[in-house]
C-alpha atoms as a PDB file:
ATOM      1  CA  UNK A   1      -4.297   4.546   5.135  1.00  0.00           C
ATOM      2  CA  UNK A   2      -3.626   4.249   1.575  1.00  0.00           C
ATOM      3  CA  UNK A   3       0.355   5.187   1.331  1.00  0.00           C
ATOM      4  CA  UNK A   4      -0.289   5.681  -2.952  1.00  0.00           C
ATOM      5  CA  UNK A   5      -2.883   8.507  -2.476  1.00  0.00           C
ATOM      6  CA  UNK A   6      -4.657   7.692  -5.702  1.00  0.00           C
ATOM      7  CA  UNK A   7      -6.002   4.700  -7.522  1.00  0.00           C
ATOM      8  CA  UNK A   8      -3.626   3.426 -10.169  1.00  0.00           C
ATOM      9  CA  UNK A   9      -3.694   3.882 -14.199  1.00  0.00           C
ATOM     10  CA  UNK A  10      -2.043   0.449 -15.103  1.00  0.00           C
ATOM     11  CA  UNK A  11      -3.439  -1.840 -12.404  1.00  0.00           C
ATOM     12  CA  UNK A  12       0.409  -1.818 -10.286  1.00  0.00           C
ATOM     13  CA  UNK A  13       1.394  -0.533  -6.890  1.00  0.00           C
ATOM     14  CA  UNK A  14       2.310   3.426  -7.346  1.00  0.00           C
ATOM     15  CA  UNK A  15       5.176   4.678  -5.430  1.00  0.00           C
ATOM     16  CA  UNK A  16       4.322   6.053  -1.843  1.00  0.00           C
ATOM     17  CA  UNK A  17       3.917   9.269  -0.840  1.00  0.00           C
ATOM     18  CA  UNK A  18       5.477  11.273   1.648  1.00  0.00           C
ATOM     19  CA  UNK A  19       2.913  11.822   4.310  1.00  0.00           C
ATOM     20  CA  UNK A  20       3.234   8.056   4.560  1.00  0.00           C
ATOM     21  CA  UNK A  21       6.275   7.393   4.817  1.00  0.00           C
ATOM     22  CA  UNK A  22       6.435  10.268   7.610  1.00  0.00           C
ATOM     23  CA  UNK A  23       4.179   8.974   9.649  1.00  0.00           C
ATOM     24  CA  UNK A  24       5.448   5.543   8.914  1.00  0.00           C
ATOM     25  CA  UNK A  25       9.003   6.684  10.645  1.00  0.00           C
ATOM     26  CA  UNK A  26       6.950   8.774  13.174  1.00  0.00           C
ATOM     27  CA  UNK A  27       4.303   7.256  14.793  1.00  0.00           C
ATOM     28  CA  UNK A  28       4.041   5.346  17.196  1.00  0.00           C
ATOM     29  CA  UNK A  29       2.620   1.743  16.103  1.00  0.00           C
ATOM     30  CA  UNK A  30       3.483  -0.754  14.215  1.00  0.00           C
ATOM     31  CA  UNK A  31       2.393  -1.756  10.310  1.00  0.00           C
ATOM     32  CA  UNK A  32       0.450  -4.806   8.953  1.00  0.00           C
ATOM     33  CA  UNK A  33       0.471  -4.665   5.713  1.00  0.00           C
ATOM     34  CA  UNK A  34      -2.873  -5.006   3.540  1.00  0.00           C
ATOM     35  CA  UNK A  35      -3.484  -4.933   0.019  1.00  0.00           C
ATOM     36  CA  UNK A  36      -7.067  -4.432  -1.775  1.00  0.00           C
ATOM     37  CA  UNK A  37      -7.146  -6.422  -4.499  1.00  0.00           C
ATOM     38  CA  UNK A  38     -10.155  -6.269  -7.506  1.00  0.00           C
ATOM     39  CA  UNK A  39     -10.542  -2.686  -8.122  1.00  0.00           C
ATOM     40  CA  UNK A  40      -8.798  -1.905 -11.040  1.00  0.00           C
ATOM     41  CA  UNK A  41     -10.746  -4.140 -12.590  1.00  0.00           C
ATOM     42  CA  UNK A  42     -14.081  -2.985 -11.193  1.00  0.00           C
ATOM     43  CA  UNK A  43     -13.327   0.557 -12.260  1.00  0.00           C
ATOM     44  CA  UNK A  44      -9.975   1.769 -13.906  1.00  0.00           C
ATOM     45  CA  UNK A  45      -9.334   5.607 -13.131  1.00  0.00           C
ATOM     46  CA  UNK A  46      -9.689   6.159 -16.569  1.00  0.00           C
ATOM     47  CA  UNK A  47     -13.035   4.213 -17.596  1.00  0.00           C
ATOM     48  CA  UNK A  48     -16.271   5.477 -17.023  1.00  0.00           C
ATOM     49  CA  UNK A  49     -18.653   2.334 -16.643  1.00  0.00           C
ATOM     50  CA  UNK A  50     -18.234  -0.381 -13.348  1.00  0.00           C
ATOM     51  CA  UNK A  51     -17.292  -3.625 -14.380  1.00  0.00           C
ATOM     52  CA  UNK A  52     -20.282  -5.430 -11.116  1.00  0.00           C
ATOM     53  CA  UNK A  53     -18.921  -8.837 -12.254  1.00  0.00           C
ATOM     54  CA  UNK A  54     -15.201  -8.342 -10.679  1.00  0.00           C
ATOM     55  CA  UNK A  55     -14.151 -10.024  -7.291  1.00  0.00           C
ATOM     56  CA  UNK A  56     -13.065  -7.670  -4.810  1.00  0.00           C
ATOM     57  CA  UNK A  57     -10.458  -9.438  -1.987  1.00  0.00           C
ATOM     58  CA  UNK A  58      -8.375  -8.245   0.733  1.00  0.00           C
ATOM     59  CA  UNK A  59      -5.105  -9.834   1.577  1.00  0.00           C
ATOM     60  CA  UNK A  60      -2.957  -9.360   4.737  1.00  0.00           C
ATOM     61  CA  UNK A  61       1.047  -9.597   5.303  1.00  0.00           C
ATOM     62  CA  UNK A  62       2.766 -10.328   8.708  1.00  0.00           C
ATOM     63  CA  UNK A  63       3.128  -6.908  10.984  1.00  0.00           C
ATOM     64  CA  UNK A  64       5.735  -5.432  10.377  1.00  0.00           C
ATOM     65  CA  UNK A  65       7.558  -4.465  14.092  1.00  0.00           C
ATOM     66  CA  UNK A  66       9.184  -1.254  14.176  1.00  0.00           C
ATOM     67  CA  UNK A  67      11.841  -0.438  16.910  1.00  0.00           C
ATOM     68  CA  UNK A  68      11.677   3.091  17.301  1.00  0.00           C
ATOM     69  CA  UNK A  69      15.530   2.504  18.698  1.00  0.00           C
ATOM     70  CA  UNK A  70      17.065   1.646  15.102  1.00  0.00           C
ATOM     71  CA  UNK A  71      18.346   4.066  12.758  1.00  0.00           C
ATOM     72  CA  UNK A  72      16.313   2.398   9.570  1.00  0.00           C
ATOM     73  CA  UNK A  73      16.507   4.858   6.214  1.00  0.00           C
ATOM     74  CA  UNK A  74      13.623   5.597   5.012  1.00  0.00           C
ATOM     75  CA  UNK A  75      13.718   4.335   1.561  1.00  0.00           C
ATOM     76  CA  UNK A  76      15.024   1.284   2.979  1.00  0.00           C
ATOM     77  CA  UNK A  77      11.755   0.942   4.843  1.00  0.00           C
ATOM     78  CA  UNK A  78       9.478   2.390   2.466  1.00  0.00           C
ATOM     79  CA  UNK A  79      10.965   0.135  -0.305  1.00  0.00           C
ATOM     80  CA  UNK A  80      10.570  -2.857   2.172  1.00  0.00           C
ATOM     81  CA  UNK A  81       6.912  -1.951   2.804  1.00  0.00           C
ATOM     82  CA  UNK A  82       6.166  -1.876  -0.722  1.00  0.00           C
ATOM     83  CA  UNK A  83       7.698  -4.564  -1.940  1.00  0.00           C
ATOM     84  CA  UNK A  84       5.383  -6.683   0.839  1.00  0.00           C
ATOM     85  CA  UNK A  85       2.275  -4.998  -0.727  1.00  0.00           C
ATOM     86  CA  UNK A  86       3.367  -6.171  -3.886  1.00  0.00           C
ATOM     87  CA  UNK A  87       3.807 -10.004  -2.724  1.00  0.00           C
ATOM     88  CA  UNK A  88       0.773 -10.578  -0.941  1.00  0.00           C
END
């Protein structure tokens, strides 16, 4: 799932949406945390031509364990989540 819902204009996490962050305090499993690293440099939103010489890389966080019995806010959880995306 991609929580931002588009690619990004300056090359920086975009806030998350809402859809994920429902389904975030929703569902049933827990999240691990994965960022895909490269592509605004292989093609920015807003330039037409693929840059083939970029390096495309995947990183991944610790899962994150949600217990469906605490009361966590959901900023407080979507902040968290994104702030991890932005570290690794």
């Amino acid at each position: 799932m991609f929580p931002e819902g588009t690619r990004t204009l300056d090359g920086k996490i975009n806030p998350f949406f809402r859809g994920f962050i429902y389904l975030m305090r929703t569902g049933n499993s827990d999240i691990l945390p994965i960022t895909l690293n490269g592509f605004y440099n292989l093609k920015p939103k807003n330039r037409l031509f693929i840059d083939f010489g970029s390096k495309l890389f995947k990183e991944a966080a610790a899962e994150i364990e949600l217990h469906r019995g605490n009361n966590v806010r959901t900023v407080l959880l979507s902040s968290s989540v994104c702030q991890i995306c932005r570290e690794i």
